[in-house]
PDB file of N, CA and C in Angstrom:
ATOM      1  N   UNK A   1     159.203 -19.757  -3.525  1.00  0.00           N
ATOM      2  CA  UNK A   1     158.530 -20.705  -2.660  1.00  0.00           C
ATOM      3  C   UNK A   1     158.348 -20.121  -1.262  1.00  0.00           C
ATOM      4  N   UNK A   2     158.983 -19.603  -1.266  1.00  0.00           N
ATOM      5  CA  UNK A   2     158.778 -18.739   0.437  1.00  0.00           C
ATOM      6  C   UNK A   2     158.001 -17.778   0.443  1.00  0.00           C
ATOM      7  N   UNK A   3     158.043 -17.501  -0.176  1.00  0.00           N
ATOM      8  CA  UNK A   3     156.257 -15.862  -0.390  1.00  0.00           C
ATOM      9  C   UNK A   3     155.447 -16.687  -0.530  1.00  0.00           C
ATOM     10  N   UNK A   4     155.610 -17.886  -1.006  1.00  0.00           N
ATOM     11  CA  UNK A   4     153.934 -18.539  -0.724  1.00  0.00           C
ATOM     12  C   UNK A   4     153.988 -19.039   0.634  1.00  0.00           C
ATOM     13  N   UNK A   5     154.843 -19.943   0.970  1.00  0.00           N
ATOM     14  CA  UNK A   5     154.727 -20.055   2.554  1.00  0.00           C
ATOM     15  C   UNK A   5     154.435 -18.905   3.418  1.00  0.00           C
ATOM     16  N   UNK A   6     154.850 -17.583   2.984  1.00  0.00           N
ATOM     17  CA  UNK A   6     155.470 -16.601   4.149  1.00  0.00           C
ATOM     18  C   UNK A   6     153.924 -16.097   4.082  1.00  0.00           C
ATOM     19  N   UNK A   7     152.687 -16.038   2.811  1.00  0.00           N
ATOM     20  CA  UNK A   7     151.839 -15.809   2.449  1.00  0.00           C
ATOM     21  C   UNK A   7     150.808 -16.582   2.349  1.00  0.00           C
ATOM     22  N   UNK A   8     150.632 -18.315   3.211  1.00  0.00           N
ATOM     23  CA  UNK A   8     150.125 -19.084   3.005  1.00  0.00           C
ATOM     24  C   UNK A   8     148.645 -18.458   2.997  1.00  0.00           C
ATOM     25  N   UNK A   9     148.293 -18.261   4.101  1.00  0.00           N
ATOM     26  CA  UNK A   9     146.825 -17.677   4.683  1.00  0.00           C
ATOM     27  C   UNK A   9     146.063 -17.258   3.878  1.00  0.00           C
ATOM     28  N   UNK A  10     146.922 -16.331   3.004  1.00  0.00           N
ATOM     29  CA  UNK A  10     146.313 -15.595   1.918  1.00  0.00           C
ATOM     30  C   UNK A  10     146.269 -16.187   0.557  1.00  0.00           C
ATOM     31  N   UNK A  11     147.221 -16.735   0.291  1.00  0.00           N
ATOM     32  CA  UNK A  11     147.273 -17.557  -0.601  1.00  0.00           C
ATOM     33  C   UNK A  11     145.913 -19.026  -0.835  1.00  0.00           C
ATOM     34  N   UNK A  12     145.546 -19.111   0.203  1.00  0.00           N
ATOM     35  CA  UNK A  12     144.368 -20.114   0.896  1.00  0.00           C
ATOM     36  C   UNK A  12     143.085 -19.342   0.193  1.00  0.00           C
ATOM     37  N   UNK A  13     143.280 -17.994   1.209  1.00  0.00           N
ATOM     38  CA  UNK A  13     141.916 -17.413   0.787  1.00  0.00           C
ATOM     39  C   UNK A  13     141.640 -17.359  -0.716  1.00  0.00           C
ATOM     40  N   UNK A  14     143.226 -16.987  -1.639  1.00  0.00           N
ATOM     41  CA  UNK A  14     142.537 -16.403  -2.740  1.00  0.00           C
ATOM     42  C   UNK A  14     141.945 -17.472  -3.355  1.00  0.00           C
ATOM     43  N   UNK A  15     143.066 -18.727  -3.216  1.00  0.00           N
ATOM     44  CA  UNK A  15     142.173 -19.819  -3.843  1.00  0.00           C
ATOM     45  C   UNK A  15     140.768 -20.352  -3.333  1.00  0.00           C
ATOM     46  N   UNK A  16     140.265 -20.055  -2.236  1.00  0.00           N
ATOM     47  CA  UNK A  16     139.118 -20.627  -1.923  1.00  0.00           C
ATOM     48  C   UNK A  16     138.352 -19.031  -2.899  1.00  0.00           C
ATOM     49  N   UNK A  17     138.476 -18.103  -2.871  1.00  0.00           N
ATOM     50  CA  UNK A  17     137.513 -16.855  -3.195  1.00  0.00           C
ATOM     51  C   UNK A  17     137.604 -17.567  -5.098  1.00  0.00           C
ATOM     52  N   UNK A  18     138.425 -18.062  -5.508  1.00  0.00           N
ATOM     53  CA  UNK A  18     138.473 -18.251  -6.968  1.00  0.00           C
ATOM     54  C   UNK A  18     137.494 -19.600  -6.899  1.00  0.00           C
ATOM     55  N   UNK A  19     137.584 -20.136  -6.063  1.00  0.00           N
ATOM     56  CA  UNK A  19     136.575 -21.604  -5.958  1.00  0.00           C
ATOM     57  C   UNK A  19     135.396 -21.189  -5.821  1.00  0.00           C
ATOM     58  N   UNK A  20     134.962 -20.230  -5.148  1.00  0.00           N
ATOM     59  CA  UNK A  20     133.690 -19.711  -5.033  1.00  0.00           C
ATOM     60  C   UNK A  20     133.614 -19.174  -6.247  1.00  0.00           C
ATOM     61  N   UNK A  21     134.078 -18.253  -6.902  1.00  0.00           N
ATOM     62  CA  UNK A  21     133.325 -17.718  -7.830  1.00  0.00           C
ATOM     63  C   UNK A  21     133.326 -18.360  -8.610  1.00  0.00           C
ATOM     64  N   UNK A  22     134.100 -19.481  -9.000  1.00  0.00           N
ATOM     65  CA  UNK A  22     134.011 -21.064 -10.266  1.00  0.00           C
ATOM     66  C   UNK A  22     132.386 -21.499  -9.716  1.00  0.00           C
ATOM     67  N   UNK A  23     132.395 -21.709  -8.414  1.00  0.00           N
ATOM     68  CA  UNK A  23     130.950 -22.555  -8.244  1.00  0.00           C
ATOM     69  C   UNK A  23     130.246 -21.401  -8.457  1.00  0.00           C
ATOM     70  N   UNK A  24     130.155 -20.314  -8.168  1.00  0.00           N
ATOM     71  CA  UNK A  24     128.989 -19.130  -8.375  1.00  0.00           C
ATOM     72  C   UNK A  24     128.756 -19.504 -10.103  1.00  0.00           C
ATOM     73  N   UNK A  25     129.992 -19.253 -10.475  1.00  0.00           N
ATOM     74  CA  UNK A  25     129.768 -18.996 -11.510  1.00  0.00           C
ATOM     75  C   UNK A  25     128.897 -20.265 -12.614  1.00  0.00           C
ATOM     76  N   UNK A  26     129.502 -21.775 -12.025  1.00  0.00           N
ATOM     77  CA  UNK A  26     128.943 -22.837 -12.386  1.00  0.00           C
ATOM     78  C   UNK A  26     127.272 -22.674 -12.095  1.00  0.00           C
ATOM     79  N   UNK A  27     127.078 -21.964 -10.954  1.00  0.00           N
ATOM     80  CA  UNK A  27     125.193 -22.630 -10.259  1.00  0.00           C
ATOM     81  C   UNK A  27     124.865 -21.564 -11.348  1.00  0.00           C
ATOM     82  N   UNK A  28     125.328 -20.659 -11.761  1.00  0.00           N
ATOM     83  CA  UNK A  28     124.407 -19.297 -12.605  1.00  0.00           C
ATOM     84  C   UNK A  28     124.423 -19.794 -13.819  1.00  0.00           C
ATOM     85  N   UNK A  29     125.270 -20.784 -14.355  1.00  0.00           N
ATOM     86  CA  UNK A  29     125.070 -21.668 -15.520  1.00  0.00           C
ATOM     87  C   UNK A  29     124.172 -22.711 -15.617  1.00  0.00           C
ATOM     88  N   UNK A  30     124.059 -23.402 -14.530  1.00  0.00           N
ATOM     89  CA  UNK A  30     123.573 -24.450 -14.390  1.00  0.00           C
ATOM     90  C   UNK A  30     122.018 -23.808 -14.018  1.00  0.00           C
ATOM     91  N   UNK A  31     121.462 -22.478 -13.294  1.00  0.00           N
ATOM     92  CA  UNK A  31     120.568 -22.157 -13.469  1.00  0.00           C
ATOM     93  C   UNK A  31     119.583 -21.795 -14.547  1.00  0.00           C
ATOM     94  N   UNK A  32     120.835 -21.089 -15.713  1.00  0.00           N
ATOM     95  CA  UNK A  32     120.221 -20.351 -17.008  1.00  0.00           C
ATOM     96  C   UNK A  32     119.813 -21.674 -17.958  1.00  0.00           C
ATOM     97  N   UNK A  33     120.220 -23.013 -17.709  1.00  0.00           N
ATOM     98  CA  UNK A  33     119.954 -23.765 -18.263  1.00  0.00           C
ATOM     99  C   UNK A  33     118.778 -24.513 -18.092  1.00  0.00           C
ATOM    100  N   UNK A  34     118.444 -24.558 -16.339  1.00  0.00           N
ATOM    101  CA  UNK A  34     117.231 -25.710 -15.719  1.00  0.00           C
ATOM    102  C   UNK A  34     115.799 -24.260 -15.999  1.00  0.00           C
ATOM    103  N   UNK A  35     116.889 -22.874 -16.275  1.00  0.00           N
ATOM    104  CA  UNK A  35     115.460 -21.829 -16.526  1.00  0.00           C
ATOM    105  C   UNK A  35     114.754 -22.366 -18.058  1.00  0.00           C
ATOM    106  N   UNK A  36     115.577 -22.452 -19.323  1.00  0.00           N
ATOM    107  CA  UNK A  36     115.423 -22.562 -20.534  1.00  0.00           C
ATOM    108  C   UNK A  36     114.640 -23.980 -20.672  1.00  0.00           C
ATOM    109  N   UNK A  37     114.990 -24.842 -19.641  1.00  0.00           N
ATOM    110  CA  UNK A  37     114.365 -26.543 -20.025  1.00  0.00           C
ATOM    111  C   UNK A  37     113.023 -25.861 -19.315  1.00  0.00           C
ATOM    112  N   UNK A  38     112.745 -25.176 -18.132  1.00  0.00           N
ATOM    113  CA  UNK A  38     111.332 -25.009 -17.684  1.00  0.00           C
ATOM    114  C   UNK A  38     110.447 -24.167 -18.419  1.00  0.00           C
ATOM    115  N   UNK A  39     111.203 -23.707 -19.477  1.00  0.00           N
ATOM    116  CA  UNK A  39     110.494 -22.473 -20.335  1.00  0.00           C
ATOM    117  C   UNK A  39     109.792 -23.807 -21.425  1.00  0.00           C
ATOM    118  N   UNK A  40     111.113 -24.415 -22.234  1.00  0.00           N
ATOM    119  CA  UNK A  40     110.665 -25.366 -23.229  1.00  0.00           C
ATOM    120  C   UNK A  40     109.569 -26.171 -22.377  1.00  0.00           C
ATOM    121  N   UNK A  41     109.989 -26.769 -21.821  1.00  0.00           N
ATOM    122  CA  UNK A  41     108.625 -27.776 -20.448  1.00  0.00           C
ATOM    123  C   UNK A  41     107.569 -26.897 -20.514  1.00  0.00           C
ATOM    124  N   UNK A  42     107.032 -25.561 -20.190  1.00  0.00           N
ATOM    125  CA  UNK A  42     105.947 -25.446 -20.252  1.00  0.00           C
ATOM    126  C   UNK A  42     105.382 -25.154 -21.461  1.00  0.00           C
ATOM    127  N   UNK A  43     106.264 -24.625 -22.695  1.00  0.00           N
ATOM    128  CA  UNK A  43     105.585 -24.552 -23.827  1.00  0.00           C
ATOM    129  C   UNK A  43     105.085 -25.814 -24.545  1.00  0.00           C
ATOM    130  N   UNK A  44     105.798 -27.189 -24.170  1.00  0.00           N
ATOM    131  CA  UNK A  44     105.179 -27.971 -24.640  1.00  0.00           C
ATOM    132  C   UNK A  44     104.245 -28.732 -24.073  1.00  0.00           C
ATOM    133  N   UNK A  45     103.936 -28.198 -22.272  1.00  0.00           N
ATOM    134  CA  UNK A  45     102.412 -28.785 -21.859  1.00  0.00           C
ATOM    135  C   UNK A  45     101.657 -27.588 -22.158  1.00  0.00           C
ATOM    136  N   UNK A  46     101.659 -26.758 -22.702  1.00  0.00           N
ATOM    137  CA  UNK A  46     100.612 -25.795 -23.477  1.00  0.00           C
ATOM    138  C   UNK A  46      99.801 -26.089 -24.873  1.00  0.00           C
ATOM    139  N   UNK A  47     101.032 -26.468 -25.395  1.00  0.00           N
ATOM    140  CA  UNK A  47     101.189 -27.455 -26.243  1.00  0.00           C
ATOM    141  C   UNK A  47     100.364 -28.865 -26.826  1.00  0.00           C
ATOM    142  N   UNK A  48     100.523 -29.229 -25.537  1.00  0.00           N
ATOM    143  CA  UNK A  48      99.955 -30.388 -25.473  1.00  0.00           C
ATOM    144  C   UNK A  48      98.314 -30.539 -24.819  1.00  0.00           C
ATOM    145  N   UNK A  49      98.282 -29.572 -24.429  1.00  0.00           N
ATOM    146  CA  UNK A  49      97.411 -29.073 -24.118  1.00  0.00           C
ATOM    147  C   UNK A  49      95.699 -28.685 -24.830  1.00  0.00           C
ATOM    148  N   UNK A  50      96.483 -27.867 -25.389  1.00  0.00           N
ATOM    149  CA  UNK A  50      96.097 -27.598 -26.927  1.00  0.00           C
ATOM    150  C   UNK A  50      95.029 -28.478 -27.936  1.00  0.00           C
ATOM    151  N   UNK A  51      96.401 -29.891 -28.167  1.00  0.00           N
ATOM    152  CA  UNK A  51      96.220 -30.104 -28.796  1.00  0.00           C
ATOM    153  C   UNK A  51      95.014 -31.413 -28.029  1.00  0.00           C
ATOM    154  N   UNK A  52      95.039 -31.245 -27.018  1.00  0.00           N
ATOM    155  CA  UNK A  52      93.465 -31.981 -26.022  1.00  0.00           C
ATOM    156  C   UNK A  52      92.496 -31.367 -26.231  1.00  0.00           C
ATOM    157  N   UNK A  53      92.587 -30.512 -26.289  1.00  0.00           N
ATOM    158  CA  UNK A  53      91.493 -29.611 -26.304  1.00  0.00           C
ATOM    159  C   UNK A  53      90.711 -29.970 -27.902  1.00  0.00           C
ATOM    160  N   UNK A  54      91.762 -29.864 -29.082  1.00  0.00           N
ATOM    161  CA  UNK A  54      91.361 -29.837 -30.439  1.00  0.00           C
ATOM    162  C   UNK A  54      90.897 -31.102 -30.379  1.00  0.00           C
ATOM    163  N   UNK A  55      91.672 -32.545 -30.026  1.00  0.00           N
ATOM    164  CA  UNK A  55      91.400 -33.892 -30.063  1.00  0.00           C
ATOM    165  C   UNK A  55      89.411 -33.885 -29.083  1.00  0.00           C
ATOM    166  N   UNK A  56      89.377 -33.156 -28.092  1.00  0.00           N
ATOM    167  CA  UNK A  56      87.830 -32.990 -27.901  1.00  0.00           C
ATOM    168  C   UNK A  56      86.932 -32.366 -28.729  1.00  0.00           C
ATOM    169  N   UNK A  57      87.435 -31.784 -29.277  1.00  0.00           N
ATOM    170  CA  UNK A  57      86.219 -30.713 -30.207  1.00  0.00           C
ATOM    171  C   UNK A  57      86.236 -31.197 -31.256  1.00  0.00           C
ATOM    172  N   UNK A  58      87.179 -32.510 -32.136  1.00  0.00           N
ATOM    173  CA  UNK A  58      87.386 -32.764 -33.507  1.00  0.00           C
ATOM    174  C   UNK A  58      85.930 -33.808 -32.698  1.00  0.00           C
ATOM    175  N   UNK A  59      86.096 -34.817 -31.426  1.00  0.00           N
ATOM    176  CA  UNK A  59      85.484 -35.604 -31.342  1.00  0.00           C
ATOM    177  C   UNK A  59      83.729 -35.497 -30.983  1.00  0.00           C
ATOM    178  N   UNK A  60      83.817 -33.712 -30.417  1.00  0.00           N
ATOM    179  CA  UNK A  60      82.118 -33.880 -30.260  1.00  0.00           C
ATOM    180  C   UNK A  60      81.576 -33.484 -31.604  1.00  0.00           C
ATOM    181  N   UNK A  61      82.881 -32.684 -32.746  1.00  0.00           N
ATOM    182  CA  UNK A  61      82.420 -32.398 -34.041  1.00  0.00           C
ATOM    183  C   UNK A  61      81.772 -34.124 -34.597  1.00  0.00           C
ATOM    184  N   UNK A  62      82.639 -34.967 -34.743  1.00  0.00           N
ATOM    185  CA  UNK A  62      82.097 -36.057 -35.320  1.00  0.00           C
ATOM    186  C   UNK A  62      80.999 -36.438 -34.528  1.00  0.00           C
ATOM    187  N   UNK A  63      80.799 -36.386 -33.587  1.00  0.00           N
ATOM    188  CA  UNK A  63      79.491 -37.362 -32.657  1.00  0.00           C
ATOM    189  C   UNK A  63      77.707 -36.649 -32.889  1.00  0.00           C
ATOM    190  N   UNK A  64      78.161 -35.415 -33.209  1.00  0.00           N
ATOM    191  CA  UNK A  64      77.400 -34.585 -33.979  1.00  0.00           C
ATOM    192  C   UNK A  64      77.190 -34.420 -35.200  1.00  0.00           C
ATOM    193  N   UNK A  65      78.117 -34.892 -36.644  1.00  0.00           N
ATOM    194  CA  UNK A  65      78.000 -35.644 -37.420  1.00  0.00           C
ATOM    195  C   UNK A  65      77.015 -36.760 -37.666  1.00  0.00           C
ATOM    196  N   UNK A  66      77.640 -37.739 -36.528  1.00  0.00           N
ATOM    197  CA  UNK A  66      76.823 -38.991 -36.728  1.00  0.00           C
ATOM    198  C   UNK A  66      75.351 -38.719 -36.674  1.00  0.00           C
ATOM    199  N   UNK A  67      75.197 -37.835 -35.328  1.00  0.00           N
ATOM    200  CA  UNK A  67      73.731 -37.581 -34.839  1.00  0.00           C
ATOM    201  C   UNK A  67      72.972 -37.421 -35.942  1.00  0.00           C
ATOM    202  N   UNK A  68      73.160 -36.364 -36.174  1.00  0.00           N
ATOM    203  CA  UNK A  68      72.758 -35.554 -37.620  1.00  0.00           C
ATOM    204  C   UNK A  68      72.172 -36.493 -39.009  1.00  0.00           C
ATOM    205  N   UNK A  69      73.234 -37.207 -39.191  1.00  0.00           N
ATOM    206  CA  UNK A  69      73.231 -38.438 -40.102  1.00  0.00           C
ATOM    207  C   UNK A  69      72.288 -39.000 -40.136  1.00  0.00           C
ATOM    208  N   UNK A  70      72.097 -39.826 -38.520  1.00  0.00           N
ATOM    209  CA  UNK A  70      71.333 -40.631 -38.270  1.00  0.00           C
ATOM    210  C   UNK A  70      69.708 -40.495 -38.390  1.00  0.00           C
ATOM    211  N   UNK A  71      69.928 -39.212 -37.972  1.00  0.00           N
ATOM    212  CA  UNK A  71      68.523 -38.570 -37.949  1.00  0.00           C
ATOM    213  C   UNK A  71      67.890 -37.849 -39.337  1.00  0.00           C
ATOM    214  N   UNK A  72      68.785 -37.860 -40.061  1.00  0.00           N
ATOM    215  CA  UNK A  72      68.470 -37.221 -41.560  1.00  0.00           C
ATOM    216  C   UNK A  72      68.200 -38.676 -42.158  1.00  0.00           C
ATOM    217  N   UNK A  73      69.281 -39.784 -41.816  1.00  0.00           N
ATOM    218  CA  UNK A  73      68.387 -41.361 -42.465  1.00  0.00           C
ATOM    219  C   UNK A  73      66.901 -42.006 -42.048  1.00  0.00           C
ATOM    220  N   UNK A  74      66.908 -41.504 -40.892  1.00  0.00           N
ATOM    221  CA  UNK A  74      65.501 -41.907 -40.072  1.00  0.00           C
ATOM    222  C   UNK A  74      64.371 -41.049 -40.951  1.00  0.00           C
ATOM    223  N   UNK A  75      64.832 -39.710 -41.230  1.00  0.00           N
ATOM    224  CA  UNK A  75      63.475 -39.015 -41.535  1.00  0.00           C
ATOM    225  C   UNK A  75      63.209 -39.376 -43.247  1.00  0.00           C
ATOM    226  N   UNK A  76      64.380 -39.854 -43.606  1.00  0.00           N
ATOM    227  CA  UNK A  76      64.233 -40.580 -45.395  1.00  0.00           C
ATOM    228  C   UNK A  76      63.583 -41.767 -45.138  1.00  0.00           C
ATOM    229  N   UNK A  77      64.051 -42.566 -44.181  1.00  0.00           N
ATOM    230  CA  UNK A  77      63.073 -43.863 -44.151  1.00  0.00           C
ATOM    231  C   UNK A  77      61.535 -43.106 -43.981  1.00  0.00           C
ATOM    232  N   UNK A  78      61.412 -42.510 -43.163  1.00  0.00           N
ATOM    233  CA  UNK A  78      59.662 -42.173 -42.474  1.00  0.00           C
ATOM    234  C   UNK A  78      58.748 -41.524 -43.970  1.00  0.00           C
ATOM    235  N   UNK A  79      59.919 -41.078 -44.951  1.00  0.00           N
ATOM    236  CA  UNK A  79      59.242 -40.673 -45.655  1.00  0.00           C
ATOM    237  C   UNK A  79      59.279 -41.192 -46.477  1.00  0.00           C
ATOM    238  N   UNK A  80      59.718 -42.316 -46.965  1.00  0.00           N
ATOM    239  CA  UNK A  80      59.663 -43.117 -47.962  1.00  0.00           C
ATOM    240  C   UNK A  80      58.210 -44.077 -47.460  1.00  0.00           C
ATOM    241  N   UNK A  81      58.613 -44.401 -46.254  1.00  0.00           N
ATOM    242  CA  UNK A  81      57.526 -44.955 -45.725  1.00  0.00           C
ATOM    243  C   UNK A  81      56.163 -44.334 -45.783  1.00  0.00           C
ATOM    244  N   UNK A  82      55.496 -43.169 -45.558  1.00  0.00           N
ATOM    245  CA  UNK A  82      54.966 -42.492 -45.915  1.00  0.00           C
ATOM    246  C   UNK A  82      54.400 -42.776 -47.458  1.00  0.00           C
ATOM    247  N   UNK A  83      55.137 -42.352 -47.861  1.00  0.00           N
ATOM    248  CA  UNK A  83      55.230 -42.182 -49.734  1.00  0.00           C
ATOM    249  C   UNK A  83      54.339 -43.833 -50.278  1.00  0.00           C
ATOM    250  N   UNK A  84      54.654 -44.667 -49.845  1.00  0.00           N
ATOM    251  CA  UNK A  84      54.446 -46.130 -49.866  1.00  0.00           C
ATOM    252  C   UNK A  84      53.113 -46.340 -48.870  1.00  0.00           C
ATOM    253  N   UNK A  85      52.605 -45.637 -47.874  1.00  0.00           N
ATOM    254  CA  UNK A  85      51.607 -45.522 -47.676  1.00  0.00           C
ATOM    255  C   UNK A  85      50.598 -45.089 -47.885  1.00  0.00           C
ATOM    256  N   UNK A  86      50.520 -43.737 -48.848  1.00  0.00           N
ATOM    257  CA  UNK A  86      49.802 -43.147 -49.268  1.00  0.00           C
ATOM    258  C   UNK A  86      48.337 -43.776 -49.917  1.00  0.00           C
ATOM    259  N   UNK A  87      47.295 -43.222 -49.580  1.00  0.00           N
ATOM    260  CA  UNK A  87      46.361 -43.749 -50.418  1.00  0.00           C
ATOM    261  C   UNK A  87      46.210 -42.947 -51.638  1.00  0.00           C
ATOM    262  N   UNK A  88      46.637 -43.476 -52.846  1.00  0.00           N
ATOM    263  CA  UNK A  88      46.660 -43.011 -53.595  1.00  0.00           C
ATOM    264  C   UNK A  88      45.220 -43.363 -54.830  1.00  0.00           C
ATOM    265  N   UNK A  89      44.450 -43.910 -54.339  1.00  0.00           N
ATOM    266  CA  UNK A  89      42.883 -43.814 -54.641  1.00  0.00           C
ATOM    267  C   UNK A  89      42.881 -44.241 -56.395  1.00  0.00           C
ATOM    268  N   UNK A  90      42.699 -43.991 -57.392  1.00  0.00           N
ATOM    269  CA  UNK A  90      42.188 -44.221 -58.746  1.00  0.00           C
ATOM    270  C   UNK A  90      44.089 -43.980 -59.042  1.00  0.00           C
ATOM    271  N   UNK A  91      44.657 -43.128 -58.683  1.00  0.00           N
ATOM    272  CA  UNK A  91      46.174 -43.018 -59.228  1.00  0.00           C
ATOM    273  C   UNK A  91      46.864 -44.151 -59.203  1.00  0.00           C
ATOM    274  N   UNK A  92      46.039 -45.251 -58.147  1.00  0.00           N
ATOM    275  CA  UNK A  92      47.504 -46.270 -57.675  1.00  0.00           C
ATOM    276  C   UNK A  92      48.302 -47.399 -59.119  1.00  0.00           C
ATOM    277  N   UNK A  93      47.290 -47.109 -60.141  1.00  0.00           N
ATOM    278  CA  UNK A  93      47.861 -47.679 -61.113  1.00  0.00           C
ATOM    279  C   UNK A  93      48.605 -46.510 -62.065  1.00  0.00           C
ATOM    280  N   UNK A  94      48.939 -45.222 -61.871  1.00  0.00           N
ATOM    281  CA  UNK A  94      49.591 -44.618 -62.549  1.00  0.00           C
ATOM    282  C   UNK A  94      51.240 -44.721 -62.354  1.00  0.00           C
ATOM    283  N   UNK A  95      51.865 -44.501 -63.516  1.00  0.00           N
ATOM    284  CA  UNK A  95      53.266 -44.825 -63.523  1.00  0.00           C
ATOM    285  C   UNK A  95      53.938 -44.075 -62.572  1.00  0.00           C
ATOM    286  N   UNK A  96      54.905 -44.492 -61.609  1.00  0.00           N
ATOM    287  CA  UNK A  96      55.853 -44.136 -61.000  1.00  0.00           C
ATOM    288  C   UNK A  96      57.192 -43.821 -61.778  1.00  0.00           C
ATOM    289  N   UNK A  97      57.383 -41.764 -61.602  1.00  0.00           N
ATOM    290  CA  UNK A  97      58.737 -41.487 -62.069  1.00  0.00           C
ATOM    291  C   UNK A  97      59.461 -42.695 -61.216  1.00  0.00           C
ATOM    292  N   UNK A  98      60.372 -42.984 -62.747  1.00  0.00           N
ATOM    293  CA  UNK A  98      61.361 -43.940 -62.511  1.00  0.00           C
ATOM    294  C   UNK A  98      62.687 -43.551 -61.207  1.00  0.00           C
ATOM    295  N   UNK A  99      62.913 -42.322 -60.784  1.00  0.00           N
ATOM    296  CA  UNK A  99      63.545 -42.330 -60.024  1.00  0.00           C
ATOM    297  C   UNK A  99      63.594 -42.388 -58.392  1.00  0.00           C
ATOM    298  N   UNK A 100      61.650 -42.262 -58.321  1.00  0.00           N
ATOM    299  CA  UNK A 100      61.029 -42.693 -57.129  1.00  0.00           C
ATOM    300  C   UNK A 100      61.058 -43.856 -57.152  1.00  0.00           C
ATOM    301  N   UNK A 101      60.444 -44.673 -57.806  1.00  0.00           N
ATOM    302  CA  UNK A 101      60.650 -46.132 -57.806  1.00  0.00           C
ATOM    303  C   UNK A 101      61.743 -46.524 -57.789  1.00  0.00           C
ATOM    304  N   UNK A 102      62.669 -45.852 -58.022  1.00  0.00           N
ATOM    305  CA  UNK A 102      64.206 -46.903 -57.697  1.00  0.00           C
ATOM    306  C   UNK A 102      64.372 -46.319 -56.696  1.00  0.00           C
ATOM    307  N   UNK A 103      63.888 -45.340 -55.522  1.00  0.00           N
ATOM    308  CA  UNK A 103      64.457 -44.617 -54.216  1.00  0.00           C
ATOM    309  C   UNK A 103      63.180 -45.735 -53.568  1.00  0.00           C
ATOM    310  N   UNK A 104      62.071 -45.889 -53.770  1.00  0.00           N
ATOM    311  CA  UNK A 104      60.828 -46.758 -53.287  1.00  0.00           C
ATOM    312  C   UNK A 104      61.864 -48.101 -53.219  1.00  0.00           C
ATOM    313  N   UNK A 105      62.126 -48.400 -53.935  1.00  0.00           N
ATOM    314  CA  UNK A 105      62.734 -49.833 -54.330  1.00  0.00           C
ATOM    315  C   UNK A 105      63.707 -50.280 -52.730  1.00  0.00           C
ATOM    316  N   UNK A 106      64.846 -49.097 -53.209  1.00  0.00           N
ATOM    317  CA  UNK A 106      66.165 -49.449 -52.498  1.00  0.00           C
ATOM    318  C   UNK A 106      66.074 -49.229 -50.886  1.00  0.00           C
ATOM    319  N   UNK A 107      64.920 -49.079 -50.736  1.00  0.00           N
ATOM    320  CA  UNK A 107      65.066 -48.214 -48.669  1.00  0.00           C
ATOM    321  C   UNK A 107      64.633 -49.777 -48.117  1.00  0.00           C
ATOM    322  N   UNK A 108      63.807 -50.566 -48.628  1.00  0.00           N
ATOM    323  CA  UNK A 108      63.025 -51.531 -48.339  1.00  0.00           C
ATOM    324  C   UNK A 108      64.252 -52.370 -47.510  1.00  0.00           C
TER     325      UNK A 108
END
């Protein structure tokens, strides 16, 4: 007990130098960890990112779909319409293939 008294001063320091290197040693832990969450954090706004990007392009894919659609039904009506306009002169009493007449039939 007396070498530590007779040695207080030092005895002070070593324990404060062991406290420091506990906290050194704690912040270099506590760093390698807030490094690994900012690594995961940005891989998953890349991530997420990503997957915005795909959610836009799935959506101008469909809107271009529709277009397409729409405009391939428009030009079946015009030509059915057409087809049904035709002057078809001395023919108009000739038989209609049955599968025009049921496409004639169903657009109406």
């Amino acid at each position: 007990m007396t070498f530590i008294l007779r040695n207080l001063p030092a005895v002070v320091v070593a324990v404060a130098a062991g406290l420091c290197v506990w906290w050194v040693m704690h912040l270099l832990a506590e760093n390698d960890a807030l490094a690994a969450d900012n690594a995961r954090l940005t891989r998953n706004a890349a991530v997420l990112s990503d997957q915005v990007a795909q959610a836009r392009l799935a959506a101008d894919v469909a809107a271009a779909y529709r277009t397409a659609e729409t405009k391939r039904a428009a030009e079946a009506v015009a030509t059915v319409e057409a087809i049904r306009n035709l002057d078809l002169g001395d023919c108009a009493d000739a038989m209609l293939d049955d599968d025009l007449a049921d496409l004639l039939n169903g657009v109406r």
